[in-house]
N, C-alpha and C. Protein backbone atom coordinates (compact mmCIF):
# COMPACT_ATOMS: atom_id res chain seq x y z
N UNK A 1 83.96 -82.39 70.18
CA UNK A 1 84.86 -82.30 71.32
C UNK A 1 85.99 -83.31 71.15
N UNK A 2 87.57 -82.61 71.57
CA UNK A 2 88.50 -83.66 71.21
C UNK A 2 89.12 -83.87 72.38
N UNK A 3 88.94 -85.37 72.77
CA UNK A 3 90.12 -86.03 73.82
C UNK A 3 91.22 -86.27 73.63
N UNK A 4 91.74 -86.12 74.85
CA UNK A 4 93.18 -86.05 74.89
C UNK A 4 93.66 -87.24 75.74
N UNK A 5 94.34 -87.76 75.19
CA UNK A 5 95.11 -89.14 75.79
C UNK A 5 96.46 -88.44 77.14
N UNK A 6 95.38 -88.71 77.93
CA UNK A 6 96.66 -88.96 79.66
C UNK A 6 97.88 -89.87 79.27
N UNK A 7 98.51 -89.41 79.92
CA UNK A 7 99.99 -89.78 80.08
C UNK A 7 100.07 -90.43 81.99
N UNK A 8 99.58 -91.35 82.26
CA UNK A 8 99.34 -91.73 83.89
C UNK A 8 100.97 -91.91 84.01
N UNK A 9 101.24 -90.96 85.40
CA UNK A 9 102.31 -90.85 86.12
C UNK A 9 102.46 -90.99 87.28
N UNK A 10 103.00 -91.99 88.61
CA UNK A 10 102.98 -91.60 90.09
C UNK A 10 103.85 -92.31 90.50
N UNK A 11 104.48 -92.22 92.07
CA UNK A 11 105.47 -93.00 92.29
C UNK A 11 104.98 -92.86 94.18
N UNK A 12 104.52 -93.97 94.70
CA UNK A 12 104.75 -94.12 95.95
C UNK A 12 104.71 -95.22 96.82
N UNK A 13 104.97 -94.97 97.98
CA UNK A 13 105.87 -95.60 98.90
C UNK A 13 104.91 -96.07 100.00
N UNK A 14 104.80 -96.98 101.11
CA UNK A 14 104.58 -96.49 102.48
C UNK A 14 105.45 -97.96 103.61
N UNK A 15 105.25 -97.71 104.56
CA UNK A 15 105.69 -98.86 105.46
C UNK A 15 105.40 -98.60 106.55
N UNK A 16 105.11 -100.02 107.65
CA UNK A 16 104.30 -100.42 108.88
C UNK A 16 105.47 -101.04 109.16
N UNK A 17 105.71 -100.32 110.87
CA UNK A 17 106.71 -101.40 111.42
C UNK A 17 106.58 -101.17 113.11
N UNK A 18 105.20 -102.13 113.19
CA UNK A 18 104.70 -101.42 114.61
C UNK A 18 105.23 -102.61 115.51
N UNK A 19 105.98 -102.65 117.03
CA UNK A 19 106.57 -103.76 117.68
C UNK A 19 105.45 -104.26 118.62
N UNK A 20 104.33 -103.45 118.28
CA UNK A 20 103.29 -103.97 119.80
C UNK A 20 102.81 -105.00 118.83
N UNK A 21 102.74 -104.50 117.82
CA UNK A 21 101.47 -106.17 116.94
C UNK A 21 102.74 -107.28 116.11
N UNK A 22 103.52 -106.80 115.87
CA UNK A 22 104.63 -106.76 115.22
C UNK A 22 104.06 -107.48 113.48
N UNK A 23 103.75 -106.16 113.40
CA UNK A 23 102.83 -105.96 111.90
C UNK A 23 104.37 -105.31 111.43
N UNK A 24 104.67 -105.70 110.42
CA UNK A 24 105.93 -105.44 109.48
C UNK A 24 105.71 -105.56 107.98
N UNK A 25 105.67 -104.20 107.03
CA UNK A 25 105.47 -104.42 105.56
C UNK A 25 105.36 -103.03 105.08
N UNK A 26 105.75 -103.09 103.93
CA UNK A 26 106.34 -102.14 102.99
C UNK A 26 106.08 -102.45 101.74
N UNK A 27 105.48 -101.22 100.69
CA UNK A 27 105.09 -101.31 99.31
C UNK A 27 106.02 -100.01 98.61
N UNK A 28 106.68 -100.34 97.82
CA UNK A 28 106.52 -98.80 96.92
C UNK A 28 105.87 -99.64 94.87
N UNK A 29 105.75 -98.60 94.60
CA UNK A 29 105.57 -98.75 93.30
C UNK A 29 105.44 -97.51 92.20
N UNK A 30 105.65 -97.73 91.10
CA UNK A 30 106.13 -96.66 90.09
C UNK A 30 105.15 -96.55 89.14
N UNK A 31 104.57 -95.72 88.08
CA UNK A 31 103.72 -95.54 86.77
C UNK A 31 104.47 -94.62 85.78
N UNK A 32 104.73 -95.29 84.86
CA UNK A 32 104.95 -94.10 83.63
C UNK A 32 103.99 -94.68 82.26
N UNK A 33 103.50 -94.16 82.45
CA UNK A 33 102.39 -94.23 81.26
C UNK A 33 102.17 -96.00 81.49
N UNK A 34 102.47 -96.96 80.45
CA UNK A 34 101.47 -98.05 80.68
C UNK A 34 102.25 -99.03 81.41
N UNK A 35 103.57 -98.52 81.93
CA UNK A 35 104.46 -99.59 82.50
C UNK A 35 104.61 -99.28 83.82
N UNK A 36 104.18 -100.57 84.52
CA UNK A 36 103.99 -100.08 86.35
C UNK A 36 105.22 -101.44 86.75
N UNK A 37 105.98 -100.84 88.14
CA UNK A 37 106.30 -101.53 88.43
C UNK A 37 106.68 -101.76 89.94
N UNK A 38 106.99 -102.72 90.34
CA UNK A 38 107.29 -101.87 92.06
C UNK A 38 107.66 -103.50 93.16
N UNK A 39 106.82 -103.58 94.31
CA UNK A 39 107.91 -104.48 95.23
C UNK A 39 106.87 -104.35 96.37
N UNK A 40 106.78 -105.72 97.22
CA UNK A 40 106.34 -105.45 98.50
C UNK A 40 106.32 -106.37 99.36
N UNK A 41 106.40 -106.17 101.02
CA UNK A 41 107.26 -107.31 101.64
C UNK A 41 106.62 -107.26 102.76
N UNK A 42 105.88 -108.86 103.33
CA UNK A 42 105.39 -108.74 104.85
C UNK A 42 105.88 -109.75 105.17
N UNK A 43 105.89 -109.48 106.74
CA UNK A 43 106.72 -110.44 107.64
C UNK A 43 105.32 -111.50 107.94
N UNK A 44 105.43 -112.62 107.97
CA UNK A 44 104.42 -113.65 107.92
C UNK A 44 104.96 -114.17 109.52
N UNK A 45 103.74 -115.25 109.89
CA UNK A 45 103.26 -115.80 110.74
C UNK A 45 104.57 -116.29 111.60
N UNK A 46 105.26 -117.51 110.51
CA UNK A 46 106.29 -118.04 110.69
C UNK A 46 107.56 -116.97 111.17
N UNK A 47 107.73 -116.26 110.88
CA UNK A 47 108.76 -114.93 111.02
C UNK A 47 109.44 -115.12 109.91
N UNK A 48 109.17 -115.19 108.74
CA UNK A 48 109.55 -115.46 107.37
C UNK A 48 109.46 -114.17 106.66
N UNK A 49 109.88 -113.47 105.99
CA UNK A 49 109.70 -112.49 105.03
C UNK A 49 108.88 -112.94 103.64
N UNK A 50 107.89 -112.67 103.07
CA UNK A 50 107.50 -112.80 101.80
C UNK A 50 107.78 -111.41 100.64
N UNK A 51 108.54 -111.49 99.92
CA UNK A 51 108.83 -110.54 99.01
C UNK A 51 107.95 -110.98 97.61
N UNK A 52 107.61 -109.99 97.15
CA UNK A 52 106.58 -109.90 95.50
C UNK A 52 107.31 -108.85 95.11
N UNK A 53 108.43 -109.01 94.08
CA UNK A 53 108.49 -108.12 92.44
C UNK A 53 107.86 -107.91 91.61
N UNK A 54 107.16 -106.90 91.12
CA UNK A 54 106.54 -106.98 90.04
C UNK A 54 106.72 -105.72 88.76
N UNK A 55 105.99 -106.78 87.79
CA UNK A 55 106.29 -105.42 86.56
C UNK A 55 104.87 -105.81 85.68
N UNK A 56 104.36 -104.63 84.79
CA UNK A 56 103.28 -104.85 84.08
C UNK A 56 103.44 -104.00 83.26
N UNK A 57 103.21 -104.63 81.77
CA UNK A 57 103.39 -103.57 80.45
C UNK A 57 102.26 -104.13 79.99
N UNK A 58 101.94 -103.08 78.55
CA UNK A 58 101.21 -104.01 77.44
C UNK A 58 101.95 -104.90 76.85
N UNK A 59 103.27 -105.28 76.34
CA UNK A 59 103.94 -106.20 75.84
C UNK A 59 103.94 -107.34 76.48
N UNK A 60 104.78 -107.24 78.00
CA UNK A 60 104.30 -108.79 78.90
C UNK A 60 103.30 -109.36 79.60
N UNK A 61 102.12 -107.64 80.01
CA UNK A 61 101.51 -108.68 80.54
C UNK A 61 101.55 -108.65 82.15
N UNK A 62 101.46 -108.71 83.51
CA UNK A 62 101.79 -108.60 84.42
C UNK A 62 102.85 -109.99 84.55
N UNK A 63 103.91 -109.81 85.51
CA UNK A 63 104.77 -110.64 85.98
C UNK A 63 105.20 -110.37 87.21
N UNK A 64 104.70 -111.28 88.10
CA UNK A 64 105.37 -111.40 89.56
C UNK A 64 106.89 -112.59 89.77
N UNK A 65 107.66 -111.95 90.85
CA UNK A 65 108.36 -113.06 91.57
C UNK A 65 107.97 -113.00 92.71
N UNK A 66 108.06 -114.08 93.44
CA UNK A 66 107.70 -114.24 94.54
C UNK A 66 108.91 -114.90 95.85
N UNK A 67 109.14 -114.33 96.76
CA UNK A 67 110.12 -114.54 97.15
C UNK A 67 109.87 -114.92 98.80
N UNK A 68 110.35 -116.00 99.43
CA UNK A 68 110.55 -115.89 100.88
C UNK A 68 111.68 -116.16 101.43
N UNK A 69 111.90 -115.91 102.91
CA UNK A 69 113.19 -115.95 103.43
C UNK A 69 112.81 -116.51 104.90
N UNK A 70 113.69 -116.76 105.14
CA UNK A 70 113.27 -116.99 106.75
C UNK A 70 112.53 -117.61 107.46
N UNK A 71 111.89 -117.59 108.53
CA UNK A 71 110.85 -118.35 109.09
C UNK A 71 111.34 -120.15 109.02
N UNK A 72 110.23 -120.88 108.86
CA UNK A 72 110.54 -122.44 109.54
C UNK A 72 110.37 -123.15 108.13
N UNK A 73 110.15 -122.14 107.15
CA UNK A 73 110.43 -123.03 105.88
C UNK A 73 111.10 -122.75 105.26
N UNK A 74 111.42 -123.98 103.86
CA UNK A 74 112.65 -123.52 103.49
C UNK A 74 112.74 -122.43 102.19
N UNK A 75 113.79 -121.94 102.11
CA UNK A 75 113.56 -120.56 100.86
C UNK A 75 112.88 -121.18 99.91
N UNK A 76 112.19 -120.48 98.43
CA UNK A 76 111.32 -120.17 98.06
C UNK A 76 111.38 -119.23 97.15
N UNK A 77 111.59 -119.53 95.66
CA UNK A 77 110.69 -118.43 94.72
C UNK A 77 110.32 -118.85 93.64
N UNK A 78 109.32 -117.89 93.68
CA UNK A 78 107.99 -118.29 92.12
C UNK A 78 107.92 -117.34 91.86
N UNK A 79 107.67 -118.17 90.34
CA UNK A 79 108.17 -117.11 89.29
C UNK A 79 106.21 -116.81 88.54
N UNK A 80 105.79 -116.19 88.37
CA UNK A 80 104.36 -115.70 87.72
C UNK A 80 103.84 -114.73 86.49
N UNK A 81 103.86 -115.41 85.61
CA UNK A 81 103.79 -114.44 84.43
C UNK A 81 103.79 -114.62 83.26
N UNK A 82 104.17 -114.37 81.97
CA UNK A 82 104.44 -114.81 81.00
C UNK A 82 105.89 -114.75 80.85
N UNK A 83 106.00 -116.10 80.02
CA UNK A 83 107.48 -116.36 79.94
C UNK A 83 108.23 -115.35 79.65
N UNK A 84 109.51 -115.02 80.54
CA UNK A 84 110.80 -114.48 80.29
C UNK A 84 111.36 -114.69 78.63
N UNK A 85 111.51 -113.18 78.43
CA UNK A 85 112.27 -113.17 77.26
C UNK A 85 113.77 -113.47 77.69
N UNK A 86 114.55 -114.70 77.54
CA UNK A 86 116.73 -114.15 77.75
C UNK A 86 116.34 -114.40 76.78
């Protein structure tokens, strides 16, 4: 019997933006075969935004940024991953 190597493909989305809890956040993300990549953002305690970029291959490896805005502290980003190729 001969296997056949999948080709993994998908792309989706969703978001919460309810004012009674004031639950606020949003994901999408992408697949083409071994490279995923995508984004996602919740409104925290402080009323701060936290943003996460991310990307994952076999070459790098997963890599996040990490991003905040707003709220009572001050901006904010980290970087997570294996070193940047410039």
């Amino acid at each position: 019997m001969q296997q056949t190597k999948e080709h993994p493909k998908y792309k989706f989305e969703y978001a919460v933006h309810d004012p009674y809890t004031g639950d606020v956040k949003e994901q999408w993300e992408s697949r083409d075969g071994d490279a995923v990549k995508g984004s996602y953002s919740l409104k925290e305690a402080d009323g701060g935004t936290r943003t996460v970029e991310y990307h994952a291959d076999k070459h790098n490896g997963f890599v996040a940024v990490v991003k905040k805005a707003g709220g009572h502290s001050k901006p904010e980003i980290t970087y997570h991953g294996a070193k940047p190729h410039y």
